[in-house]
N, C-alpha and C. Protein backbone atom coordinates (compact mmCIF):
# COMPACT_ATOMS: atom_id res chain seq x y z
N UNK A 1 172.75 144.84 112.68
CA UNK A 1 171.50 145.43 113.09
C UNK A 1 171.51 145.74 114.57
N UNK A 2 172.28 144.59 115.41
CA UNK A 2 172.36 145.31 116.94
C UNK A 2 173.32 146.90 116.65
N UNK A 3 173.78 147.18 116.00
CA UNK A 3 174.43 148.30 116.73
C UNK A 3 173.77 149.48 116.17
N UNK A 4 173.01 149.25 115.44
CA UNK A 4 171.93 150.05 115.02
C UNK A 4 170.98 150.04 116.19
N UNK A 5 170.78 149.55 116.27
CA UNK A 5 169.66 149.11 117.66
C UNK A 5 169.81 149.51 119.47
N UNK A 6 171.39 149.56 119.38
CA UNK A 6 172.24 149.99 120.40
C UNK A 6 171.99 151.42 120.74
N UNK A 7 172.45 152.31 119.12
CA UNK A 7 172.83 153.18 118.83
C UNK A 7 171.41 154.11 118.59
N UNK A 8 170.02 153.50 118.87
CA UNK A 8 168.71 154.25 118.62
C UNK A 8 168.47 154.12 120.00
N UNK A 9 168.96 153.14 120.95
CA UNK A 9 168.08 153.31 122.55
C UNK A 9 169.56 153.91 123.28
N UNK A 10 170.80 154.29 122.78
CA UNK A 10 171.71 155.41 123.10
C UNK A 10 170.85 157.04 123.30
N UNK A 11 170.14 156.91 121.92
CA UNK A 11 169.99 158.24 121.25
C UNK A 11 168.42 158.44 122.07
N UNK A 12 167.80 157.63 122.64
CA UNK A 12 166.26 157.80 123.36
C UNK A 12 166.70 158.18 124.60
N UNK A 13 168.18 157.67 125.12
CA UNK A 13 168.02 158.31 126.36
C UNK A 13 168.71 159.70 126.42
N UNK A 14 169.33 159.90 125.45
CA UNK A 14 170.25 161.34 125.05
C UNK A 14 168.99 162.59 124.94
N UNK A 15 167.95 162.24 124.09
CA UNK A 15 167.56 163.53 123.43
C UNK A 15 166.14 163.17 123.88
N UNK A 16 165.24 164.31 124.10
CA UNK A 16 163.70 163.72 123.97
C UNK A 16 162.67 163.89 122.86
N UNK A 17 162.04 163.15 122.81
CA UNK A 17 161.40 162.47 121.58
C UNK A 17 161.02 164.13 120.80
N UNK A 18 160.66 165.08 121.55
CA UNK A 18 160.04 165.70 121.11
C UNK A 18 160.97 167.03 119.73
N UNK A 19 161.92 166.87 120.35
CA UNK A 19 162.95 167.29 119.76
C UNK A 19 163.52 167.15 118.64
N UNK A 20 163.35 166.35 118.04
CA UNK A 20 163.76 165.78 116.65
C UNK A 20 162.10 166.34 116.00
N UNK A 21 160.97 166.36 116.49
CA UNK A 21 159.82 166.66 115.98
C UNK A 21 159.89 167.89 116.14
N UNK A 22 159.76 168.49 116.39
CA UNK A 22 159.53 170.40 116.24
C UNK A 22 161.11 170.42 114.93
N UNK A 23 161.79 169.72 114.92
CA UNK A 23 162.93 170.03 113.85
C UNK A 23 162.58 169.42 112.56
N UNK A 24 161.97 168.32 113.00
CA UNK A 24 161.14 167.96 111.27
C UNK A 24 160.42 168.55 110.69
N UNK A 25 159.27 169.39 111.84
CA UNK A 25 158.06 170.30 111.12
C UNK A 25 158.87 171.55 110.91
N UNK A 26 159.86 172.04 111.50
CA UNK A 26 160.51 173.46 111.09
C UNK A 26 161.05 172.98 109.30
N UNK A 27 161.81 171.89 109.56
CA UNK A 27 162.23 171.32 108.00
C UNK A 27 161.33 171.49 106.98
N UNK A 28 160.07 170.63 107.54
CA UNK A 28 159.05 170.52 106.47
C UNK A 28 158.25 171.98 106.03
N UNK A 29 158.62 173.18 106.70
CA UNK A 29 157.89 174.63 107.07
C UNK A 29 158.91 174.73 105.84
N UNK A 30 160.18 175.26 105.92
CA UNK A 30 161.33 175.14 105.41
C UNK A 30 161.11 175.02 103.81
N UNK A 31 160.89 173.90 103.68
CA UNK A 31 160.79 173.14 102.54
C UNK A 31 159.79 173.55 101.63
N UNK A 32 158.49 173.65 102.08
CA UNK A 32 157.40 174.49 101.70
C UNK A 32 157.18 175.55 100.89
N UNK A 33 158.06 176.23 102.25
CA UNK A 33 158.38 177.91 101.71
C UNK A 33 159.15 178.06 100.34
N UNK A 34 160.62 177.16 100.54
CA UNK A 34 161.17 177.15 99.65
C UNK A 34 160.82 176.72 98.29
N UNK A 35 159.75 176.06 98.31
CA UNK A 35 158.41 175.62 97.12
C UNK A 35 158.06 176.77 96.60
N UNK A 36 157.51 177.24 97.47
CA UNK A 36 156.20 177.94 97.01
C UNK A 36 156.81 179.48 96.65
N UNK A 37 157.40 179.99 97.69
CA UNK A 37 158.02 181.37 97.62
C UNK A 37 159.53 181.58 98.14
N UNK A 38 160.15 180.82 96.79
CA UNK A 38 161.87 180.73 97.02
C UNK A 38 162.62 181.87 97.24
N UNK A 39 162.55 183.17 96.48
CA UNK A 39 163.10 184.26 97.17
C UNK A 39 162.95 184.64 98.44
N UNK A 40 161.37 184.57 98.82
CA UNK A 40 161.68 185.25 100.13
C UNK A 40 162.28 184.49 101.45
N UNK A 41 161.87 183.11 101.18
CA UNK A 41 162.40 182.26 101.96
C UNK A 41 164.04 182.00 101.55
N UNK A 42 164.72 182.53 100.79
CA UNK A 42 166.47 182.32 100.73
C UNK A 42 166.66 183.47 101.10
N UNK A 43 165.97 184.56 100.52
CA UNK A 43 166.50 185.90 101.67
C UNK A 43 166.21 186.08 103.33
N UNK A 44 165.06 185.15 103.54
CA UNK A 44 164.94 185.21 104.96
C UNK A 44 166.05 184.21 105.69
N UNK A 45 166.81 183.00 104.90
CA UNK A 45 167.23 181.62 105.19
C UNK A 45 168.88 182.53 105.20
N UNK A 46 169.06 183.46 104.66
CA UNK A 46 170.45 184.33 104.31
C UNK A 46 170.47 185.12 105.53
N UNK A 47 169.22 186.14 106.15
CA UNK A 47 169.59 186.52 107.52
C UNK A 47 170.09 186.21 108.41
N UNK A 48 169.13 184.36 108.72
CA UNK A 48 169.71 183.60 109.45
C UNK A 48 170.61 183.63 109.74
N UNK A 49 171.33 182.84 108.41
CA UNK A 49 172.78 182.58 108.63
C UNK A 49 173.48 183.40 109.20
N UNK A 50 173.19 184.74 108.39
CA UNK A 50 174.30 186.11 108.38
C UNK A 50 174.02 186.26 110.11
N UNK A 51 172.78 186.37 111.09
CA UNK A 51 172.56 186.38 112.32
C UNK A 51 173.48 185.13 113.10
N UNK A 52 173.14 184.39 112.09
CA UNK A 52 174.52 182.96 113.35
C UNK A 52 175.59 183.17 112.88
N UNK A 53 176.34 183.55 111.64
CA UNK A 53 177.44 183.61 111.84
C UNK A 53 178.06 185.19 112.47
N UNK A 54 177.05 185.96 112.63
CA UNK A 54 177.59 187.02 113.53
C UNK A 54 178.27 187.12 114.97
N UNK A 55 176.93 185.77 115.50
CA UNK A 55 177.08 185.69 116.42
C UNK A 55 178.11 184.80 117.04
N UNK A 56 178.26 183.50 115.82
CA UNK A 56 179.29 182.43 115.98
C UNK A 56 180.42 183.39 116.09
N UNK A 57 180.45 184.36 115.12
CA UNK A 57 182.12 184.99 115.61
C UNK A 57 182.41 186.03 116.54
N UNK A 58 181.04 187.11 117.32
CA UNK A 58 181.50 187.20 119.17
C UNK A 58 181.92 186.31 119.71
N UNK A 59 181.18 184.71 119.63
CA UNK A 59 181.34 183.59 120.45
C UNK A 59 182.98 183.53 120.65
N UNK A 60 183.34 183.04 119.24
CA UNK A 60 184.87 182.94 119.22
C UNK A 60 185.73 183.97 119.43
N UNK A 61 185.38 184.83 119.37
CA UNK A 61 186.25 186.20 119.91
C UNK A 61 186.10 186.02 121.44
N UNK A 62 185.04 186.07 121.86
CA UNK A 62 185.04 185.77 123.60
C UNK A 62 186.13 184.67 123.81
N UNK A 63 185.86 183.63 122.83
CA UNK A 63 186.57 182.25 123.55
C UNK A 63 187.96 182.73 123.90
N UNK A 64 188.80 183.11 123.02
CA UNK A 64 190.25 183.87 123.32
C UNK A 64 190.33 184.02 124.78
N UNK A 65 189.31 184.41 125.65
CA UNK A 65 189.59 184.74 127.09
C UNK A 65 189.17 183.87 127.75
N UNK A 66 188.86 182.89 127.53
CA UNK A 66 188.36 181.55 128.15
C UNK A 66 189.55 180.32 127.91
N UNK A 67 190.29 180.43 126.51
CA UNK A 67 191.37 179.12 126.33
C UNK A 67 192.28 180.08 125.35
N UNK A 68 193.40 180.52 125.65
CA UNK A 68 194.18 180.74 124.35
C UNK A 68 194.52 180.06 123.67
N UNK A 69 194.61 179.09 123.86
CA UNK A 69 195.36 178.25 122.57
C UNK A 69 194.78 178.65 121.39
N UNK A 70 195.55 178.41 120.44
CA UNK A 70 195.06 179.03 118.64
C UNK A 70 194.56 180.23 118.94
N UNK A 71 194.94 181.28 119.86
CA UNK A 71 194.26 182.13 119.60
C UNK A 71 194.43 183.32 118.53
N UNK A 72 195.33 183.36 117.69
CA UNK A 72 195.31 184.05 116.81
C UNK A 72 194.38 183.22 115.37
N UNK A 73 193.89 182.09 115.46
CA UNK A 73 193.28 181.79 114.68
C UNK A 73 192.07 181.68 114.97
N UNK A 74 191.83 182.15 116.07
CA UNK A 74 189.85 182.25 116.74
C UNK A 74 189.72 183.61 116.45
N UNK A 75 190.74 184.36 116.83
CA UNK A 75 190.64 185.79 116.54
C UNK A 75 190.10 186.17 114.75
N UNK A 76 191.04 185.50 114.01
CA UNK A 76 191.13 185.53 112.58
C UNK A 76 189.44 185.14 111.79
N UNK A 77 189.05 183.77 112.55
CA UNK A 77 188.09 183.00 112.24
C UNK A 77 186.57 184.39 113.01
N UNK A 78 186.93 184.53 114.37
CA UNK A 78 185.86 185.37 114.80
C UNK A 78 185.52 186.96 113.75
N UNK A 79 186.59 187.14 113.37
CA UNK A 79 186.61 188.50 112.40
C UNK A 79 185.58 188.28 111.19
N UNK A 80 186.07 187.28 110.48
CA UNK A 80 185.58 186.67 109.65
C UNK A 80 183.84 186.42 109.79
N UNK A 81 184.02 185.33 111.01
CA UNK A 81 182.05 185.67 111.35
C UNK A 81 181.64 186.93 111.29
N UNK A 82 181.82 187.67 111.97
CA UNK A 82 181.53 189.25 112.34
C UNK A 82 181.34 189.42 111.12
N UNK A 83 182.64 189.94 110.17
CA UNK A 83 182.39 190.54 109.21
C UNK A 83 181.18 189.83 107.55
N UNK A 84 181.29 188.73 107.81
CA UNK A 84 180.67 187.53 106.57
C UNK A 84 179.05 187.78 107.50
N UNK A 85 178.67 187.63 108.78
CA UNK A 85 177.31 187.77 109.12
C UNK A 85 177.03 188.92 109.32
N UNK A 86 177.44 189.90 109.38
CA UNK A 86 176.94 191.71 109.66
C UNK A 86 176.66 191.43 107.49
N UNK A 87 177.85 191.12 106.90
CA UNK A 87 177.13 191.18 105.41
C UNK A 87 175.80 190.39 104.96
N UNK A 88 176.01 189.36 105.46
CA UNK A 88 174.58 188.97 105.14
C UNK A 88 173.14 189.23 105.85
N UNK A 89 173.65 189.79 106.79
CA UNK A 89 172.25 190.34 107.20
C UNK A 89 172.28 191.47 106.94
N UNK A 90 172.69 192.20 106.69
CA UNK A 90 172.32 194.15 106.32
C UNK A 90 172.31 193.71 104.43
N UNK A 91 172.56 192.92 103.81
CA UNK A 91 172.57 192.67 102.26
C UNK A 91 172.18 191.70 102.07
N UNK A 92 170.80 190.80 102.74
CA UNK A 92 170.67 189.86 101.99
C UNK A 92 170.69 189.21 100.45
N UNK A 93 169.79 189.92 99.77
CA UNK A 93 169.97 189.69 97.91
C UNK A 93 171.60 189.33 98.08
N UNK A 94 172.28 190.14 97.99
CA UNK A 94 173.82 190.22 97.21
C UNK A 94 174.20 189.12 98.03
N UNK A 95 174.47 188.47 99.14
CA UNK A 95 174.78 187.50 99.91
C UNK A 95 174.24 186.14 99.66
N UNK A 96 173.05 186.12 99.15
CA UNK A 96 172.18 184.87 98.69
C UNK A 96 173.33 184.50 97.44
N UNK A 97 173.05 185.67 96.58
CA UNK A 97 173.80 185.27 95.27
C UNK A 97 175.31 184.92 95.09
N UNK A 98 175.75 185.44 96.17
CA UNK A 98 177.57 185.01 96.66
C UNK A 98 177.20 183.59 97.04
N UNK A 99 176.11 183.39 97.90
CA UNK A 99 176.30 182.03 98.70
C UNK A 99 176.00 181.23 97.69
N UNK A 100 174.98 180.95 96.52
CA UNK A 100 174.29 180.38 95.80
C UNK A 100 175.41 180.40 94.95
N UNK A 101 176.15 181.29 93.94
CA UNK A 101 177.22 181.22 93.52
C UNK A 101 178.56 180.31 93.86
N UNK A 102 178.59 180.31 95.26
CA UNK A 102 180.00 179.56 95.79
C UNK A 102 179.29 177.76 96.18
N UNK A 103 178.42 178.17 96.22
CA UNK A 103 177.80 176.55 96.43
C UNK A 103 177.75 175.80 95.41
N UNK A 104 176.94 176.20 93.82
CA UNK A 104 176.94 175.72 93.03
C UNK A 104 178.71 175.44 92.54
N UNK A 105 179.74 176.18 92.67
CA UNK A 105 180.64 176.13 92.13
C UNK A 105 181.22 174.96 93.02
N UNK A 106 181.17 174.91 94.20
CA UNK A 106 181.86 174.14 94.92
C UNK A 106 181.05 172.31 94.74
N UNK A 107 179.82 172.70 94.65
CA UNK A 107 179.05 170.83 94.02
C UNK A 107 179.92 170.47 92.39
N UNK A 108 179.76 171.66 91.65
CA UNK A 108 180.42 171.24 90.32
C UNK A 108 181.80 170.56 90.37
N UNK A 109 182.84 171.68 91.38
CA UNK A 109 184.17 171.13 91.39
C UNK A 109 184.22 169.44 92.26
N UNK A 110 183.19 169.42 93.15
CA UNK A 110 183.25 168.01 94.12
C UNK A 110 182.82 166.77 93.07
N UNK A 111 181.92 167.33 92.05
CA UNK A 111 181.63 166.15 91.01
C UNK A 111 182.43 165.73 90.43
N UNK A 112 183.09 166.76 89.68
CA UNK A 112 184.28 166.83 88.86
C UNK A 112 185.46 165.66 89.70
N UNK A 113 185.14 165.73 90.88
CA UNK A 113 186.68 165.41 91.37
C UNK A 113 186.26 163.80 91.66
N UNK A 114 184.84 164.07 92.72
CA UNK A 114 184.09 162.79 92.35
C UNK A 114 184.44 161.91 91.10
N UNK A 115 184.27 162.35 90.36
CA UNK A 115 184.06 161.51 88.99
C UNK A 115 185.22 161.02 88.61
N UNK A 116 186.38 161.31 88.56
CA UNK A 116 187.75 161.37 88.21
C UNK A 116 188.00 160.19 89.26
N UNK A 117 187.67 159.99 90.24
CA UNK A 117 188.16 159.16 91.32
C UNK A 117 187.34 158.28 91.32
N UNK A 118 185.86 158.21 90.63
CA UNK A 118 185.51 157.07 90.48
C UNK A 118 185.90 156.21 89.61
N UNK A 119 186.09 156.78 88.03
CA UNK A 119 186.41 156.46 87.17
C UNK A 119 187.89 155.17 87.15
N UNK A 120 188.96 156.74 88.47
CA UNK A 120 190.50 155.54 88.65
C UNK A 120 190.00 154.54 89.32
N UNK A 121 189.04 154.44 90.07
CA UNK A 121 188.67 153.55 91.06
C UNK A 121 188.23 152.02 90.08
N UNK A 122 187.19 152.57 89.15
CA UNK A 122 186.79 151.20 88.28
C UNK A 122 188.05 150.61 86.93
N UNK A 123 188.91 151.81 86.72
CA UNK A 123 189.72 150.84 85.68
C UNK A 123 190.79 150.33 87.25
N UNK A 124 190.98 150.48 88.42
CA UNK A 124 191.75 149.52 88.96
C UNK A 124 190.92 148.11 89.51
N UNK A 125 189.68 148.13 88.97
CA UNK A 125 188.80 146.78 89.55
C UNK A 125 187.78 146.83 90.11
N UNK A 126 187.20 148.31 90.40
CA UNK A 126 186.16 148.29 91.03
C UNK A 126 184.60 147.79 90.44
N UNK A 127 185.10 147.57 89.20
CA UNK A 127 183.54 147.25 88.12
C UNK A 127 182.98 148.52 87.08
N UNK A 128 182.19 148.13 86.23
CA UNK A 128 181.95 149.02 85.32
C UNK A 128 181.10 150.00 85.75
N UNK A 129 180.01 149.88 86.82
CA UNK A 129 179.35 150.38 87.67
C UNK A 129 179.77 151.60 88.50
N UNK A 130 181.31 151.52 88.64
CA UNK A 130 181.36 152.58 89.32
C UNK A 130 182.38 153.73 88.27
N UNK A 131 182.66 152.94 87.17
CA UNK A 131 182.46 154.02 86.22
C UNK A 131 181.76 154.80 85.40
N UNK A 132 180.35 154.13 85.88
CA UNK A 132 179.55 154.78 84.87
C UNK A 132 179.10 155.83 85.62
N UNK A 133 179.11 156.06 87.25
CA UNK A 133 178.96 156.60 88.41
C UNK A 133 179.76 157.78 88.33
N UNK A 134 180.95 157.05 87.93
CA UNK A 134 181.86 158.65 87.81
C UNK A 134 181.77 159.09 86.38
N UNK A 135 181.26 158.76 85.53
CA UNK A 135 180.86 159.60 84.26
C UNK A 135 179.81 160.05 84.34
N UNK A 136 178.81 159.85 84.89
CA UNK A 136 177.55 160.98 85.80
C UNK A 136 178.05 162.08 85.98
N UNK A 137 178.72 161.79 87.29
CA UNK A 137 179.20 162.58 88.26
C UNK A 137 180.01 163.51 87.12
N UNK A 138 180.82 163.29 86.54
CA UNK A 138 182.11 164.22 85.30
C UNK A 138 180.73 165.08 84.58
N UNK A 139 179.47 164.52 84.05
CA UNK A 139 178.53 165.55 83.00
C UNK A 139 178.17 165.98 84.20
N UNK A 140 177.74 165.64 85.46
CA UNK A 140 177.00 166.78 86.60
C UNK A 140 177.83 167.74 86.43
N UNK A 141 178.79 167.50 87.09
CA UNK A 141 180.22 168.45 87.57
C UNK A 141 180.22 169.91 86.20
N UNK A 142 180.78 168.96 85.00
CA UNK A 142 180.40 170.50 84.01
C UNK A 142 178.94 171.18 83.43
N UNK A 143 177.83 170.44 83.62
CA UNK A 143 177.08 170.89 83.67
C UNK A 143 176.86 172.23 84.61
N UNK A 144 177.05 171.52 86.01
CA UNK A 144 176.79 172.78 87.09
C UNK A 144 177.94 173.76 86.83
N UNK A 145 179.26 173.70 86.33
CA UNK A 145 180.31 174.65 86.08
C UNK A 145 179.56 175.64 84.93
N UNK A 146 178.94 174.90 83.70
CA UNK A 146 178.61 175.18 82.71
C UNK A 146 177.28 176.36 82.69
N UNK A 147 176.18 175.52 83.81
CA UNK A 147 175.54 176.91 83.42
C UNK A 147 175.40 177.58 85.13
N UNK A 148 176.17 177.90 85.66
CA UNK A 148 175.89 178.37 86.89
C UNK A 148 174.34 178.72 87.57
N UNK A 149 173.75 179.52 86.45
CA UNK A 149 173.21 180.45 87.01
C UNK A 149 172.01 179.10 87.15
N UNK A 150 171.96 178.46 85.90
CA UNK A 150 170.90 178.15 86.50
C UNK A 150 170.90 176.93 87.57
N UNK A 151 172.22 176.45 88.08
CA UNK A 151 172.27 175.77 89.21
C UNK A 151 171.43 177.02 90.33
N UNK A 152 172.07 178.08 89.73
CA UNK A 152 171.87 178.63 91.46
C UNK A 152 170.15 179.22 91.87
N UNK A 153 169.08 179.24 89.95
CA UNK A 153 168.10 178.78 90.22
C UNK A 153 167.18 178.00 90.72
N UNK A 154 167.99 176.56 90.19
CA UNK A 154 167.58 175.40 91.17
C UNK A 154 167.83 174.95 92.26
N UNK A 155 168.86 175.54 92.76
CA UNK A 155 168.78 175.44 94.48
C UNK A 155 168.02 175.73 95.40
N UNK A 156 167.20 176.68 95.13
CA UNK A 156 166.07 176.48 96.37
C UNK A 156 164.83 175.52 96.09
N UNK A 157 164.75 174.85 95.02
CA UNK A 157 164.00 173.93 94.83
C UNK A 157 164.89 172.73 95.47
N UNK A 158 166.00 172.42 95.37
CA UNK A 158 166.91 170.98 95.23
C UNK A 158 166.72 171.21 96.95
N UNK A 159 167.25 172.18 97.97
CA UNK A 159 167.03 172.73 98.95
C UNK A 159 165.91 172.50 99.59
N UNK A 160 164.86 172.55 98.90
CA UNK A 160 163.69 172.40 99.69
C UNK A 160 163.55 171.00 99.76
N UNK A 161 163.23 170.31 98.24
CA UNK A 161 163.16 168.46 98.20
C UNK A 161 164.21 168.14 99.62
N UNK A 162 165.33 168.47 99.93
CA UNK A 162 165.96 167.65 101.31
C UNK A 162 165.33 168.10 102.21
N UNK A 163 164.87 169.29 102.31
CA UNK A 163 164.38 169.91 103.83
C UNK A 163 162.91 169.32 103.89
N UNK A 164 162.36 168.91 102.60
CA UNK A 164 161.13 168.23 103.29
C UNK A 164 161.48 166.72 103.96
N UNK A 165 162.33 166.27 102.77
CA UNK A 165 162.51 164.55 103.44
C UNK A 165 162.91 164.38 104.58
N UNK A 166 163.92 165.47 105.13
CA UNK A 166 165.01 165.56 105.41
C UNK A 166 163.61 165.60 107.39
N UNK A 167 162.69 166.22 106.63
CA UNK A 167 162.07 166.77 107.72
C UNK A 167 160.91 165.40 108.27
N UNK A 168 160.80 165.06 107.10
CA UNK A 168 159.44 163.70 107.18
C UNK A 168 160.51 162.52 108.41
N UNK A 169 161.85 162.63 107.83
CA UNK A 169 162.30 161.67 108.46
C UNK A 169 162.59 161.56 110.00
N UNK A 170 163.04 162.92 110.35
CA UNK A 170 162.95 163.68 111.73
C UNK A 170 161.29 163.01 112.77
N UNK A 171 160.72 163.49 111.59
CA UNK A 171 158.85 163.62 112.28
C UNK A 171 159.19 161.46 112.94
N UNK A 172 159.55 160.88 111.89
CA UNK A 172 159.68 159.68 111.96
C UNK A 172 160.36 159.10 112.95
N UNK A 173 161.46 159.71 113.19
CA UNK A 173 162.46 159.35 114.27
C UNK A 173 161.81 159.44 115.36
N UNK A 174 161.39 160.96 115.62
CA UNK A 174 160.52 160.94 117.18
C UNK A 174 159.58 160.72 116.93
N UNK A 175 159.19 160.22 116.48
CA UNK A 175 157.61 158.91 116.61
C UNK A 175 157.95 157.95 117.38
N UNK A 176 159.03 157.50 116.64
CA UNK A 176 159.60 156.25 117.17
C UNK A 176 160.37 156.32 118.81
N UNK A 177 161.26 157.61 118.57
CA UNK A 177 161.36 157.71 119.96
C UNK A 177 160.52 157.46 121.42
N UNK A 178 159.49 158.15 120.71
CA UNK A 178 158.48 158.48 121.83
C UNK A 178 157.45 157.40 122.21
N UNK A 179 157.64 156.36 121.12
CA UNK A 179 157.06 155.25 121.23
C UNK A 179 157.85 153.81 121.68
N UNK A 180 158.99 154.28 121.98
CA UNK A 180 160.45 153.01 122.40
C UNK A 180 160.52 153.30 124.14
């Protein structure tokens, strides 16, 4: 518990209180939206991105003239931003559904793999518990393989449930900050 304790009056003198709060209520805004009116808020949440990763890859294209090292792979990686954020912002729809598509596929395959490794994990001793964990995880995994689409329905709901908690907990932190 001290280094928990260490590691929260580290973080009070790093950041100010207020800061973690304007990021909880943006979360909890976030979250909302994604409630109430999930398209427009994943097509607006898809600009974003497509706007930062545009910009993430000038960034890295500049960097080349600041440090070469790797620079044929900042170059490679900056192209990539450029070209992946100019698409999602001039196409949001079609970009949502690529992203929503590659997400759901990529939770299915992590379950899948999840599960398999829990499973070796409990017949070498880990307990029955963490096989029953990875036989979850094995019906998640083909489930989400199984019906895609409607994973990629429920993602802006599953999306929002973290961005609210995700946001309550923020509000919580700088409470506390601001009160330590």
């Amino acid at each position: 518990m001290a280094t928990v304790a260490s590691a929260f009056d580290q973080q009070k003198r790093a950041m100010p209180w207020w800061i973690p709060l304007i990021e909880g209520i943006a979360l909890i805004i976030v979250g909302v939206l994604l409630f109430t009116s999930p398209l427009a808020a994943i097509l607006s949440l898809t600009r974003v991105l497509g706007l930062f990763w545009f910009l993430s890859g000038i960034f890295e294209i500049v960097s080349i003239f600041l440090d070469r090292s790797a620079w044929g792979w900042k170059l490679i990686g900056g192209i990539i931003g450029l070209l992946a954020g100019y698409y999602l912002f001039t196409a949001p729809a079609a970009g949502a559904l690529i992203l929503g598509f590659t997400l759901v596929v990529m939770l299915g395959v992590q379950a899948l793999l999840l599960g398999i490794v829990h499973i070796v994990q409990a017949l070498r001793g880990a307990g029955w518990a963490m096989g029953v964990i990875g036989i979850i995880n094995i019906l998640f995994g083909v489930l989400l393989l199984g019906n895609t689409l409607v994973g990629m329905a429920t993602l802006p709901f599953v999306i929002g449930a973290f961005a609210i908690v995700g946001g309550i907990t923020a509000i919580y932190m700088a409470l506390r900050l601001r009160s330590a």
